[in-house]
PDB file of N, CA and C in Angstrom:
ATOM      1  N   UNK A   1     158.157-163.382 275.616  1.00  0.00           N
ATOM      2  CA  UNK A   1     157.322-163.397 274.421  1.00  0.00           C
ATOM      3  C   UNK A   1     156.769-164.808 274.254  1.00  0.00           C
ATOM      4  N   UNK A   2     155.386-164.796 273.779  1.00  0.00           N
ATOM      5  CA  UNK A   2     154.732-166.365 273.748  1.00  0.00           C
ATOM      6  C   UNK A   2     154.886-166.565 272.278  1.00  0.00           C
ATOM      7  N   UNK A   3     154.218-167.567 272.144  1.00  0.00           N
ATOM      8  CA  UNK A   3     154.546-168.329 270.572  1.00  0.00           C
ATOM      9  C   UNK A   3     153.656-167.313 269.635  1.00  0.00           C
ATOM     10  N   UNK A   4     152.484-166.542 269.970  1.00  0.00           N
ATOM     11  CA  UNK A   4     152.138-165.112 269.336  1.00  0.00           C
ATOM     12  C   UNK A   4     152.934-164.200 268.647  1.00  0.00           C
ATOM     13  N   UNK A   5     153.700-163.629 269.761  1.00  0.00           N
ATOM     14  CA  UNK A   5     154.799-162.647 269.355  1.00  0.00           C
ATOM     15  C   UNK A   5     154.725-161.347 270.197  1.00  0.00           C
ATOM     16  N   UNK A   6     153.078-162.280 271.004  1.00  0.00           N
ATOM     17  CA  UNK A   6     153.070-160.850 272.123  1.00  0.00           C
ATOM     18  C   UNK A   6     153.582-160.851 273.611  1.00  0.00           C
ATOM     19  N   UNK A   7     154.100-159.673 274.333  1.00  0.00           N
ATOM     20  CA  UNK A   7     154.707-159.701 275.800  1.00  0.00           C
ATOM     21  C   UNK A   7     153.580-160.065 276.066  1.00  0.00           C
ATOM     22  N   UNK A   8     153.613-160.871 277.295  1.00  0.00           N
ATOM     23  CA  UNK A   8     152.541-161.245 278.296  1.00  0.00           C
ATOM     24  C   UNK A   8     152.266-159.650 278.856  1.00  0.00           C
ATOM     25  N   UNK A   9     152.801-158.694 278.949  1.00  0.00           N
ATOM     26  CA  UNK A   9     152.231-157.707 279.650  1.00  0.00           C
ATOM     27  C   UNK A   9     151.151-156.661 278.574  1.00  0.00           C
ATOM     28  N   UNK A  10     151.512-157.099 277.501  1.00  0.00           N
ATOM     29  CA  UNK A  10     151.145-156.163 276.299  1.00  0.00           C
ATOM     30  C   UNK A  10     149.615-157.134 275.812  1.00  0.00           C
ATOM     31  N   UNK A  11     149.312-158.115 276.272  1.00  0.00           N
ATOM     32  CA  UNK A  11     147.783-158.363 276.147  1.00  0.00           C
ATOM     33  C   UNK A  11     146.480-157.998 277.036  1.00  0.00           C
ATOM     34  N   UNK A  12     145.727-157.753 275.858  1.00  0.00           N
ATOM     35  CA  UNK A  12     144.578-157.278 276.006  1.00  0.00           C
ATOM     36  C   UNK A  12     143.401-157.742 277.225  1.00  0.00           C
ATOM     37  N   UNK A  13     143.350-157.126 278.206  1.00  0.00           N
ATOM     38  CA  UNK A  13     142.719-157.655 279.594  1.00  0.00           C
ATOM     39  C   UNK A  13     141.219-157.530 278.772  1.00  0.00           C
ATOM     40  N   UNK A  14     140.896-158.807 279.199  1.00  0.00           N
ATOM     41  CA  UNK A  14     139.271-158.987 279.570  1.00  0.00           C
ATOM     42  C   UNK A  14     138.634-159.541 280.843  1.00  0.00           C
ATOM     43  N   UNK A  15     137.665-158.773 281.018  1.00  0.00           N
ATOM     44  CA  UNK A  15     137.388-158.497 282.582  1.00  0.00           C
ATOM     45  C   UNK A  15     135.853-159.175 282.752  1.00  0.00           C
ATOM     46  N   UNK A  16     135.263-159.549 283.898  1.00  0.00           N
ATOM     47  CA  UNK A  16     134.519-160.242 284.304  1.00  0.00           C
ATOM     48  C   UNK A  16     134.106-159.818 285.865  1.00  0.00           C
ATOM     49  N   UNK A  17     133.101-158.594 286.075  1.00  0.00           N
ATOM     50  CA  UNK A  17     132.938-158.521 287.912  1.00  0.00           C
ATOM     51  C   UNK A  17     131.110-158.923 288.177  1.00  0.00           C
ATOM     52  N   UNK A  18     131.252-159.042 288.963  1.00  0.00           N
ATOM     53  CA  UNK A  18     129.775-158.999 290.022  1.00  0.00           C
ATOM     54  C   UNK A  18     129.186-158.353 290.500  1.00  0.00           C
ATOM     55  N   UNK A  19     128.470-157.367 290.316  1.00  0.00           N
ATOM     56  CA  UNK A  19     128.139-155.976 291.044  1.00  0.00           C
ATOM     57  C   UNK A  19     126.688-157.036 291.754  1.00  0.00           C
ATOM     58  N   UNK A  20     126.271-155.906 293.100  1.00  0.00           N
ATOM     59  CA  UNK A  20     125.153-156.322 293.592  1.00  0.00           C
ATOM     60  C   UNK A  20     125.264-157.569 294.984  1.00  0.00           C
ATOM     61  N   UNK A  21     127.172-157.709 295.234  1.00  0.00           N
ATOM     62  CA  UNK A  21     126.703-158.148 296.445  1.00  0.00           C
ATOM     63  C   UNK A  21     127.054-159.930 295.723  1.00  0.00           C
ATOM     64  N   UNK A  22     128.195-160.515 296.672  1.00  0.00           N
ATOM     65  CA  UNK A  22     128.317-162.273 297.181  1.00  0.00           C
ATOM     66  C   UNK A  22     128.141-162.527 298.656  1.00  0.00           C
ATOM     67  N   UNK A  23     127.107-163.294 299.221  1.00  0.00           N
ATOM     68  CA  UNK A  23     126.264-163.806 298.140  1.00  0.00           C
ATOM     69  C   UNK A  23     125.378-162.678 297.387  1.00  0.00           C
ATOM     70  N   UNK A  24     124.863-163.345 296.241  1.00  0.00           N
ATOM     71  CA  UNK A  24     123.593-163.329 295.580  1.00  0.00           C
ATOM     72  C   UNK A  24     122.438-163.742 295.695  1.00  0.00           C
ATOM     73  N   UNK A  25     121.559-162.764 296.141  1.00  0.00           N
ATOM     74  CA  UNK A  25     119.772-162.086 296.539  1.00  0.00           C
ATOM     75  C   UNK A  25     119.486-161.518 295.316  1.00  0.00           C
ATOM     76  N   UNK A  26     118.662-161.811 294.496  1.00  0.00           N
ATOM     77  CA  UNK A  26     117.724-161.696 293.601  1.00  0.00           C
ATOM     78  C   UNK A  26     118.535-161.449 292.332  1.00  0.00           C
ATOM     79  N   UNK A  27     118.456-159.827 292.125  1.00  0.00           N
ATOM     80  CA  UNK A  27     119.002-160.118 290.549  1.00  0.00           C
ATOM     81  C   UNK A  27     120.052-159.089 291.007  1.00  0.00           C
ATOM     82  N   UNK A  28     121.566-160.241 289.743  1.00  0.00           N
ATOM     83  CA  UNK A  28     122.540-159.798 290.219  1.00  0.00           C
ATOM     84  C   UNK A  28     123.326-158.894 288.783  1.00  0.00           C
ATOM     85  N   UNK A  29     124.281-158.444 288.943  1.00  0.00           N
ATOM     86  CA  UNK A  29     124.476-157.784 287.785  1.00  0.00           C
ATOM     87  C   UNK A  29     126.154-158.345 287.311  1.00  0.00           C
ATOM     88  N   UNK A  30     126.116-159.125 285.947  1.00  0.00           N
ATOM     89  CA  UNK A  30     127.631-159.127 285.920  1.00  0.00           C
ATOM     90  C   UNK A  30     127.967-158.401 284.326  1.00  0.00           C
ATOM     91  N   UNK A  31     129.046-157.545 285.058  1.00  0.00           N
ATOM     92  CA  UNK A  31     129.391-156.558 284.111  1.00  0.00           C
ATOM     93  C   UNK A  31     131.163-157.412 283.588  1.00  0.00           C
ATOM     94  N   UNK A  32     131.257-156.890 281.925  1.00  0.00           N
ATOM     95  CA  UNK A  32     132.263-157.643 281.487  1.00  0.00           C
ATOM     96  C   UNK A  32     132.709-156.840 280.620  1.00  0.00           C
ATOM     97  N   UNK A  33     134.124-156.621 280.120  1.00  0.00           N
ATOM     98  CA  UNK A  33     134.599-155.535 279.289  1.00  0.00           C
ATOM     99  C   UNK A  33     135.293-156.455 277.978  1.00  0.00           C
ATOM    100  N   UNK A  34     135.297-155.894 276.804  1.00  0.00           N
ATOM    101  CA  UNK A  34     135.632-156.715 275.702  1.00  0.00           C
ATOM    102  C   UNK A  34     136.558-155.964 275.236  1.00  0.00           C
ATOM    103  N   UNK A  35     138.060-156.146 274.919  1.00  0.00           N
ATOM    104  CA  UNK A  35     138.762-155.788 273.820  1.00  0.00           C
ATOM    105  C   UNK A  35     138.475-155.445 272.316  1.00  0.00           C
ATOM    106  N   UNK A  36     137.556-156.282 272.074  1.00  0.00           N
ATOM    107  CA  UNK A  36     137.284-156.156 270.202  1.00  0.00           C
ATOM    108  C   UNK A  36     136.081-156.770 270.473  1.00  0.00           C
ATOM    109  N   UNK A  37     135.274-157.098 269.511  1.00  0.00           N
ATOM    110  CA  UNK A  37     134.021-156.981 268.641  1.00  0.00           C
ATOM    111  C   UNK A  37     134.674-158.846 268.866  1.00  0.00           C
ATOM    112  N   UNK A  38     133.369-159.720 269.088  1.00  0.00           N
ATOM    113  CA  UNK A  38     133.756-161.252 268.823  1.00  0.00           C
ATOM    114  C   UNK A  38     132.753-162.171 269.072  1.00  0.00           C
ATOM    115  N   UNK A  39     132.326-162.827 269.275  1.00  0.00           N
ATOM    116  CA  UNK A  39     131.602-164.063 270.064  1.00  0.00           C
ATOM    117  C   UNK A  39     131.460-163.787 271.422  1.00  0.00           C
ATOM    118  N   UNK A  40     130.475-164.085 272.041  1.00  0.00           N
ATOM    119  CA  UNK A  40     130.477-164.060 273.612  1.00  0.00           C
ATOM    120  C   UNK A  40     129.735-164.810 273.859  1.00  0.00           C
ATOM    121  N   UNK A  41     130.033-165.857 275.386  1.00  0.00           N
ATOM    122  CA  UNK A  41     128.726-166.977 275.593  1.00  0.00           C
ATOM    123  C   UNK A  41     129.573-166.407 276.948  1.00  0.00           C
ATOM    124  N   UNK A  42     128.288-166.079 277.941  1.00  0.00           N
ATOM    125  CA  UNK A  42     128.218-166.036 279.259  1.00  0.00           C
ATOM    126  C   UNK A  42     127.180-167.040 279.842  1.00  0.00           C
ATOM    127  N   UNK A  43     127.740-167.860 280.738  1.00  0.00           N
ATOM    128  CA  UNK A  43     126.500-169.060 281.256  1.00  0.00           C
ATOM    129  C   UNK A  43     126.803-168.972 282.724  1.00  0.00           C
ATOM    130  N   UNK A  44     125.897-169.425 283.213  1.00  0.00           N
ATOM    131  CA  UNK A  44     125.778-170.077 284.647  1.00  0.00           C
ATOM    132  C   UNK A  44     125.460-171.093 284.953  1.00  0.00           C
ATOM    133  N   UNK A  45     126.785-172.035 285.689  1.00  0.00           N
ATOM    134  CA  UNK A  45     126.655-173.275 286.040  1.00  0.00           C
ATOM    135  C   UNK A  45     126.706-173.707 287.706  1.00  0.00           C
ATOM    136  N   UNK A  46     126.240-174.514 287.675  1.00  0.00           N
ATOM    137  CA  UNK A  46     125.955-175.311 288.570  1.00  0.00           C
ATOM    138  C   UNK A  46     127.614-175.810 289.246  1.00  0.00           C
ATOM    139  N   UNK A  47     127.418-176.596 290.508  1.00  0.00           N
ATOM    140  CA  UNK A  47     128.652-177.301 290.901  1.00  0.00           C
ATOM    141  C   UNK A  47     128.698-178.917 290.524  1.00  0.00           C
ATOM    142  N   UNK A  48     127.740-178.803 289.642  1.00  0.00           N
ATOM    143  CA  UNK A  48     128.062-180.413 289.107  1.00  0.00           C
ATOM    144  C   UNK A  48     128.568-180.200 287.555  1.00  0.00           C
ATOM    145  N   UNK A  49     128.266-178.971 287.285  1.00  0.00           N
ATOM    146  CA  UNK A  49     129.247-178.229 285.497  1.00  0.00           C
ATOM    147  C   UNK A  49     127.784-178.203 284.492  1.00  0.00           C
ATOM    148  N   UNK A  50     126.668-177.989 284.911  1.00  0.00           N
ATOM    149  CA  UNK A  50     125.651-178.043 284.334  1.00  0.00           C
ATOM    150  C   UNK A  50     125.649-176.665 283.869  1.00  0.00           C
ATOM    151  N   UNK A  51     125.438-176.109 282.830  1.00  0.00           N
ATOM    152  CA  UNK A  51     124.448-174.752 282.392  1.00  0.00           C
ATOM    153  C   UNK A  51     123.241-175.007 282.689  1.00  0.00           C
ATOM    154  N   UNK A  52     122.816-173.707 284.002  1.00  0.00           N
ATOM    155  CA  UNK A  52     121.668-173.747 284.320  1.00  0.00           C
ATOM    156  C   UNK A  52     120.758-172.499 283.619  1.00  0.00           C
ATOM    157  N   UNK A  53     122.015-171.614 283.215  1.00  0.00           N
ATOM    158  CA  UNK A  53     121.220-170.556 282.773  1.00  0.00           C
ATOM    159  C   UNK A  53     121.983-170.420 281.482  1.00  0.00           C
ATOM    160  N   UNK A  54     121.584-169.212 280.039  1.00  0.00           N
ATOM    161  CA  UNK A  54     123.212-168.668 279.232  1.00  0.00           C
ATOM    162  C   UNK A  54     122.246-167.470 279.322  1.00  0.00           C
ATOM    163  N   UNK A  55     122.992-166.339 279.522  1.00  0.00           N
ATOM    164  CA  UNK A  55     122.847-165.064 280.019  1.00  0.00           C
ATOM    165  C   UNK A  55     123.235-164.094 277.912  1.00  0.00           C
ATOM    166  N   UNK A  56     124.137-164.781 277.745  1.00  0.00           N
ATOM    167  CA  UNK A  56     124.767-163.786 276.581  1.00  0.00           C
ATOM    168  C   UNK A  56     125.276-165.449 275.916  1.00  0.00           C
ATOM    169  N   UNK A  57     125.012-164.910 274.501  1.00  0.00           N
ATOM    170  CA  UNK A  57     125.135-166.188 273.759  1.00  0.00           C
ATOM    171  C   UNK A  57     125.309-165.143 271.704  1.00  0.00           C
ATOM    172  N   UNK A  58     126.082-164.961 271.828  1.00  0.00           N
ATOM    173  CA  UNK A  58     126.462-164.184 270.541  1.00  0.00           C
ATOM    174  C   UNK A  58     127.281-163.232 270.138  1.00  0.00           C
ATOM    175  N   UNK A  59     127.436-162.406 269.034  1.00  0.00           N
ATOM    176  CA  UNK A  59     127.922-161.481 268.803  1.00  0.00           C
ATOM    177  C   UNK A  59     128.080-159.979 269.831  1.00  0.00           C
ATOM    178  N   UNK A  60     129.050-159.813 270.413  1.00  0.00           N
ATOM    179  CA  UNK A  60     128.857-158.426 270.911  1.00  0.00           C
ATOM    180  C   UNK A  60     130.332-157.346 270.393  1.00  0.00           C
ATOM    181  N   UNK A  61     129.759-156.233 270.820  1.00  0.00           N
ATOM    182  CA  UNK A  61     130.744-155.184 270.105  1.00  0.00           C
ATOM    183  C   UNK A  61     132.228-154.646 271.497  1.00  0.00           C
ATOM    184  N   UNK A  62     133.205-154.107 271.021  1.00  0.00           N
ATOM    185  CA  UNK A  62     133.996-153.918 272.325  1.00  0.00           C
ATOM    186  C   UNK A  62     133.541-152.891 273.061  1.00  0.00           C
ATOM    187  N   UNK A  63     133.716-152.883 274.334  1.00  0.00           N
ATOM    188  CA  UNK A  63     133.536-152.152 274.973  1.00  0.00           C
ATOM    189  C   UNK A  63     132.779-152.867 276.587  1.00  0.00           C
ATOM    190  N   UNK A  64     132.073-152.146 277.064  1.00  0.00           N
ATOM    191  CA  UNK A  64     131.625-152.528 278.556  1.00  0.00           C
ATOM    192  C   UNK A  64     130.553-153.239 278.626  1.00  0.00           C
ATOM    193  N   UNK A  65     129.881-154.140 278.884  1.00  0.00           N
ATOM    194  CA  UNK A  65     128.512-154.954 278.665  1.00  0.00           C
ATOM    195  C   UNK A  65     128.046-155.022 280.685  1.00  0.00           C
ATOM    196  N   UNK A  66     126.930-155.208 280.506  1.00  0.00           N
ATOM    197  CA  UNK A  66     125.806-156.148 281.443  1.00  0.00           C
ATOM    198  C   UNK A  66     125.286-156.631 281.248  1.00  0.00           C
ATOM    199  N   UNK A  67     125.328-158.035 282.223  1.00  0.00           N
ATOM    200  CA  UNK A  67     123.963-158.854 281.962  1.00  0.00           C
ATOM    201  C   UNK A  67     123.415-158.992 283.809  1.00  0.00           C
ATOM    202  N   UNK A  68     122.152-159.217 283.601  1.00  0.00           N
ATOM    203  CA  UNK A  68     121.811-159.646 284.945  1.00  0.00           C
ATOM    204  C   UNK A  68     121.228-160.944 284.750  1.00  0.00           C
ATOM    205  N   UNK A  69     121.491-161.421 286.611  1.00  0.00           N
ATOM    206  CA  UNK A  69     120.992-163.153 287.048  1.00  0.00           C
ATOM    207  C   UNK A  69     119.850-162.824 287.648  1.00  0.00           C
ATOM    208  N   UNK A  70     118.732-163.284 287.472  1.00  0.00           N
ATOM    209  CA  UNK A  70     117.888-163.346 288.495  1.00  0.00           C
ATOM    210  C   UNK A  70     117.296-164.824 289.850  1.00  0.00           C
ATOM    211  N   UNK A  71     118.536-165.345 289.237  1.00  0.00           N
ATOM    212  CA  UNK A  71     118.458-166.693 290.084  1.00  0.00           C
ATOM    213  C   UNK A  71     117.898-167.737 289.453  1.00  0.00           C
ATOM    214  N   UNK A  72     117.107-167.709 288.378  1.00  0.00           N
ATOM    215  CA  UNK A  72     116.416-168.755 287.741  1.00  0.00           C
ATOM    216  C   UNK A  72     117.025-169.145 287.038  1.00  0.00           C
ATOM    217  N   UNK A  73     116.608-170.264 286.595  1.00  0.00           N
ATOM    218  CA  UNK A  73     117.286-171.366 285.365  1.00  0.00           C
ATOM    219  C   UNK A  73     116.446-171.271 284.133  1.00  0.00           C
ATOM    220  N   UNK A  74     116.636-171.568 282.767  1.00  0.00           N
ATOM    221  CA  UNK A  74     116.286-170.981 281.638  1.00  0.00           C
ATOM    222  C   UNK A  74     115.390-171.350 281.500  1.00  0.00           C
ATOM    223  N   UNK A  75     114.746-172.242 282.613  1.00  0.00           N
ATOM    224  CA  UNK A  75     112.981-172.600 282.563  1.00  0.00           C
ATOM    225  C   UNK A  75     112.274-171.612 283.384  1.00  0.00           C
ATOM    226  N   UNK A  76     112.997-170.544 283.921  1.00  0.00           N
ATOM    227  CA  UNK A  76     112.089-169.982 284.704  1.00  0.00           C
ATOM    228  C   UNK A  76     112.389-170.156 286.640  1.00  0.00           C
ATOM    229  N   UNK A  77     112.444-171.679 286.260  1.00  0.00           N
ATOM    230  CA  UNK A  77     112.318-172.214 287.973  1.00  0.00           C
ATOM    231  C   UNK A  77     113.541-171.755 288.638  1.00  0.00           C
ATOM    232  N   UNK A  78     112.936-170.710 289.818  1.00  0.00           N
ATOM    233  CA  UNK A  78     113.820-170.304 291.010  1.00  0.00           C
ATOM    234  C   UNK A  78     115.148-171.419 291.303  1.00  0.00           C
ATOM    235  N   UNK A  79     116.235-171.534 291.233  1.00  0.00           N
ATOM    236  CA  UNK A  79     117.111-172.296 292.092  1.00  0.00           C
ATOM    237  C   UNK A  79     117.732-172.309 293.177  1.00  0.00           C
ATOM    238  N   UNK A  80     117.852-172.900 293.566  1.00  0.00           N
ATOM    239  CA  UNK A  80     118.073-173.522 295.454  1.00  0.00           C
ATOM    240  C   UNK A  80     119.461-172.618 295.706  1.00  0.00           C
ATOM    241  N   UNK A  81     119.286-172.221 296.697  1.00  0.00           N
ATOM    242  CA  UNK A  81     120.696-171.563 297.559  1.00  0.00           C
ATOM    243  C   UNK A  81     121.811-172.458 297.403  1.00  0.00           C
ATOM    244  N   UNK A  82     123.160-171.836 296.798  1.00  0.00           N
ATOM    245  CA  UNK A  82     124.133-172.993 296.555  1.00  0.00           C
ATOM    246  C   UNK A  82     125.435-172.263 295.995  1.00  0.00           C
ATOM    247  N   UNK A  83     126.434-173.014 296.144  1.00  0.00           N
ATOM    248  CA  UNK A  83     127.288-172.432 294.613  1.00  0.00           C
ATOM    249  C   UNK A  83     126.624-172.601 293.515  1.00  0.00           C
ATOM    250  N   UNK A  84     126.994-171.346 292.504  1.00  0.00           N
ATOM    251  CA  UNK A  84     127.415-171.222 291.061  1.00  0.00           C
ATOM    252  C   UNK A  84     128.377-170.275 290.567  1.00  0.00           C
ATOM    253  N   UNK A  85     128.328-170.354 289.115  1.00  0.00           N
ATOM    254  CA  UNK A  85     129.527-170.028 288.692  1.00  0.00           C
ATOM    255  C   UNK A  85     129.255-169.563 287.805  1.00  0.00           C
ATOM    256  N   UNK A  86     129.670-167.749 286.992  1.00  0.00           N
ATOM    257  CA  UNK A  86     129.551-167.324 285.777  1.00  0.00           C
ATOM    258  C   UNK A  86     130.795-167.434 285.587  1.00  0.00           C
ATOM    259  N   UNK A  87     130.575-168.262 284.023  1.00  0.00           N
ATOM    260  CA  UNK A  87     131.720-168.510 282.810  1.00  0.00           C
ATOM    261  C   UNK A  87     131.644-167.479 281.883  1.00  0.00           C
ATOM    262  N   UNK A  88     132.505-166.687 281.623  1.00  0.00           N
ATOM    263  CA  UNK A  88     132.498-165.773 280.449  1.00  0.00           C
ATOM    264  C   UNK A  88     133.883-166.507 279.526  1.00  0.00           C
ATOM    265  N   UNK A  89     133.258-166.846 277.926  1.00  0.00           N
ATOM    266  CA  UNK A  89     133.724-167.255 277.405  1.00  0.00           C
ATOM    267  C   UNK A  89     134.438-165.817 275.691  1.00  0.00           C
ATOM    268  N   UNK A  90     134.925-165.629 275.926  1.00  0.00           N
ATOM    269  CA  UNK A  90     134.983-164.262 274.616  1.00  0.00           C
ATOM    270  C   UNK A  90     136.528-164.076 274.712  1.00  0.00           C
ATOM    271  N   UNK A  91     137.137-163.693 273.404  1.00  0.00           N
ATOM    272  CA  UNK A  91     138.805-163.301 272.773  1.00  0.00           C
ATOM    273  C   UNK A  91     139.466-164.604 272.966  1.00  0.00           C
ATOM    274  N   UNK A  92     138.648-165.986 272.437  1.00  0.00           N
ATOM    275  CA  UNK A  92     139.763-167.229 272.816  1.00  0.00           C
ATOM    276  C   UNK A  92     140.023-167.657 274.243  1.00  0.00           C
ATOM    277  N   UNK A  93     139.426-166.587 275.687  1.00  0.00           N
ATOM    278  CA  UNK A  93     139.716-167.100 276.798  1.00  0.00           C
ATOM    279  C   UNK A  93     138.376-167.228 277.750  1.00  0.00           C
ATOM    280  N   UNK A  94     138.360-167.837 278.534  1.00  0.00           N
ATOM    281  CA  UNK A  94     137.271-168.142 279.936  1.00  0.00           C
ATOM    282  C   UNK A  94     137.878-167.482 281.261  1.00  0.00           C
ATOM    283  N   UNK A  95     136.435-166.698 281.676  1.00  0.00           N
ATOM    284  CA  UNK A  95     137.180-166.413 283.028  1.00  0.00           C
ATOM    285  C   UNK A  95     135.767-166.556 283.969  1.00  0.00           C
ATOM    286  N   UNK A  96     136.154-167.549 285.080  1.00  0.00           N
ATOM    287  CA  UNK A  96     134.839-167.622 285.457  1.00  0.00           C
ATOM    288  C   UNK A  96     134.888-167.481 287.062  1.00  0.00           C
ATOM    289  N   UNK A  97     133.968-166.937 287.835  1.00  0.00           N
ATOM    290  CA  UNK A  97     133.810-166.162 289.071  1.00  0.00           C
ATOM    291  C   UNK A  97     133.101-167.171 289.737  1.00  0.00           C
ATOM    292  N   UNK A  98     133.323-167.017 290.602  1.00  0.00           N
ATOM    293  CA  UNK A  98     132.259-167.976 291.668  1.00  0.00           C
ATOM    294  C   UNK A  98     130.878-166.871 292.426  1.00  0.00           C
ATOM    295  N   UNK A  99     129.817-167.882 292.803  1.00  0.00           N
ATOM    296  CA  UNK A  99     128.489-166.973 293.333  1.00  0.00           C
ATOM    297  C   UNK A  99     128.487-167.536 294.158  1.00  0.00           C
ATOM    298  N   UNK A 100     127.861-166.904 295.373  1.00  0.00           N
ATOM    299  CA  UNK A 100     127.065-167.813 296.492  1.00  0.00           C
ATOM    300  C   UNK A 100     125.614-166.988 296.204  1.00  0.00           C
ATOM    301  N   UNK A 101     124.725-168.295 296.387  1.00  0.00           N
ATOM    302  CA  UNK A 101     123.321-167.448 296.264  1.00  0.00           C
ATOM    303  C   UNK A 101     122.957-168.242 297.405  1.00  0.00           C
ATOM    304  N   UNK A 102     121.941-167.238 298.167  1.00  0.00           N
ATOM    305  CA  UNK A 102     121.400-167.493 299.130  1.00  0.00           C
ATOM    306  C   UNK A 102     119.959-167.024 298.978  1.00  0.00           C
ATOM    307  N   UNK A 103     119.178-167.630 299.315  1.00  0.00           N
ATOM    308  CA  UNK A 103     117.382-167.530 299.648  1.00  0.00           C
ATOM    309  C   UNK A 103     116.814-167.685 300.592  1.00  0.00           C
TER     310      UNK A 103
END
């Protein structure tokens, strides 16, 4: 039992996948499941810790979500073949995946 009062086995999974294929070619799809109704900021960063993109930035309800990448940065401009990384931030925790995008 943690300082909560809950079993580590008895908490609420929140999930974070990649549909569409690592690497990543054009637009990618990341699907994420929510326990409860809360805040959500999904971003994509760079390997220097930059937000190049924020995909989801607010209120969402529980249940199953998508967002898609299309490789660009929130100006629009295509970015270079490289690592990145979606951060899903929602229920107090981060869980963040690694990308390879290739062009």
């Amino acid at each position: 039992v943690d300082i909560t009062g809950v079993e580590e086995g008895d908490r609420p999974s929140l999930s974070l996948s990649l549909l569409g294929g690592n690497p990543v070619r054009g637009n990618s799809a990341l699907n994420f499941s929510l326990t409860r109704t809360g805040t959500v900021h999904l971003h994509i960063i760079d390997v220097t810790g930059h937000v190049v993109r924020t995909l989801v930035d607010g209120s969402m309800s529980a249940g199953p979500h998508a967002a898609s990448w299309n490789g660009r940065d929130s100006q629009g401009r295509s970015l270079p073949s490289g690592i990145y990384f979606a951060r899903l931030d929602a229920e107090g925790r981060s869980l963040v995946r690694r990308m390879l995008m290739m062009r």
